[in-house]
Protein backbone atom coordinates (compact mmCIF):
# COMPACT_ATOMS: atom_id res chain seq x y z
CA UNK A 1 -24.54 24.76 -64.15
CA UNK A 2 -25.61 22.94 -67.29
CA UNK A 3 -28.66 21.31 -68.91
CA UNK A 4 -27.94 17.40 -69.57
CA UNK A 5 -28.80 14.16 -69.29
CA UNK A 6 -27.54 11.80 -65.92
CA UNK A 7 -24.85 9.44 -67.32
CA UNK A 8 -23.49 6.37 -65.52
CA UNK A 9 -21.19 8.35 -63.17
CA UNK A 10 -23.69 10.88 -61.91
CA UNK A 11 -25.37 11.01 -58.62
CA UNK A 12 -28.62 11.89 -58.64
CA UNK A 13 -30.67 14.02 -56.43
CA UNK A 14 -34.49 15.48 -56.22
CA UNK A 15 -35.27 18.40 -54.65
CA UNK A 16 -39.26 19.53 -55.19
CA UNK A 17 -39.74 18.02 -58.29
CA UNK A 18 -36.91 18.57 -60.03
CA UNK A 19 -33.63 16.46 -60.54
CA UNK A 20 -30.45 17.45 -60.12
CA UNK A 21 -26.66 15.43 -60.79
CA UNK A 22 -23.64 15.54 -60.06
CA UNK A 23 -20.69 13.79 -60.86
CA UNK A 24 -19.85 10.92 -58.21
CA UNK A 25 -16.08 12.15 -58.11
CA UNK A 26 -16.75 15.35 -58.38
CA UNK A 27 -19.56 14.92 -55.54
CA UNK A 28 -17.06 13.62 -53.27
CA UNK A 29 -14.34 15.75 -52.96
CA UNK A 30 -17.59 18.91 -52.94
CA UNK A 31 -19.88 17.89 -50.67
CA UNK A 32 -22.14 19.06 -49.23
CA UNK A 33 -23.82 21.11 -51.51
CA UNK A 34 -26.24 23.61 -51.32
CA UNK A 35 -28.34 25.10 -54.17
CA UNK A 36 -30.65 27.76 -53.43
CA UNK A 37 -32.76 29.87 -54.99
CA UNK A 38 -32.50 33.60 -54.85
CA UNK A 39 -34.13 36.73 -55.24
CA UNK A 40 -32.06 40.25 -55.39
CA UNK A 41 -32.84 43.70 -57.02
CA UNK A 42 -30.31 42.74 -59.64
CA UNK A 43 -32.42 39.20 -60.40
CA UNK A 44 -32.67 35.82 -59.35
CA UNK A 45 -31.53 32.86 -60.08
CA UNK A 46 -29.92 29.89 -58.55
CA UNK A 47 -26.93 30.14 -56.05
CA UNK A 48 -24.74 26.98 -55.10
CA UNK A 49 -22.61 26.97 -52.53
CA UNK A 50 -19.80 24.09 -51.46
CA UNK A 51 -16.31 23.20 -49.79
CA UNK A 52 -14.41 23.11 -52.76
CA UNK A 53 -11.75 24.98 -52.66
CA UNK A 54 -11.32 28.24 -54.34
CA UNK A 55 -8.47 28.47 -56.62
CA UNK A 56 -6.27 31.42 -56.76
CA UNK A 57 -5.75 31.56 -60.33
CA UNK A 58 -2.71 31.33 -62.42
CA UNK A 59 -0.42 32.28 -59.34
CA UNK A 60 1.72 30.18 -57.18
CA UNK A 61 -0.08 29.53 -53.91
């Protein structure tokens, strides 16, 4: 996650008050997202969660 301005090619969502984007492209081939915010004895913070896939590294699959 990263602090920046919207460009050209974001999407642009608000949830509560507060704006979130996402790159079209990148939206697309992700979606749906799901951002949540979360509170555990180790901290909180925000937690997203999507259908990208999850690569398996530097390996071969």
């Amino acid at each position: 996650m990263v602090l920046d301005e919207p460009t050209a090619d974001d999407e642009i969502f608000k949830e509560a008050g507060i704006s979130f984007a996402i790159n079209r492209k990148l939206y697309e081939e992700v979606k749906p997202i799901q951002l949540e915010y979360i509170q555990t004895a180790r901290g909180s913070g925000y937690k997203i969660t999507s259908n990208m896939q999850k690569s398996c590294g530097s390996c071969s699959c």
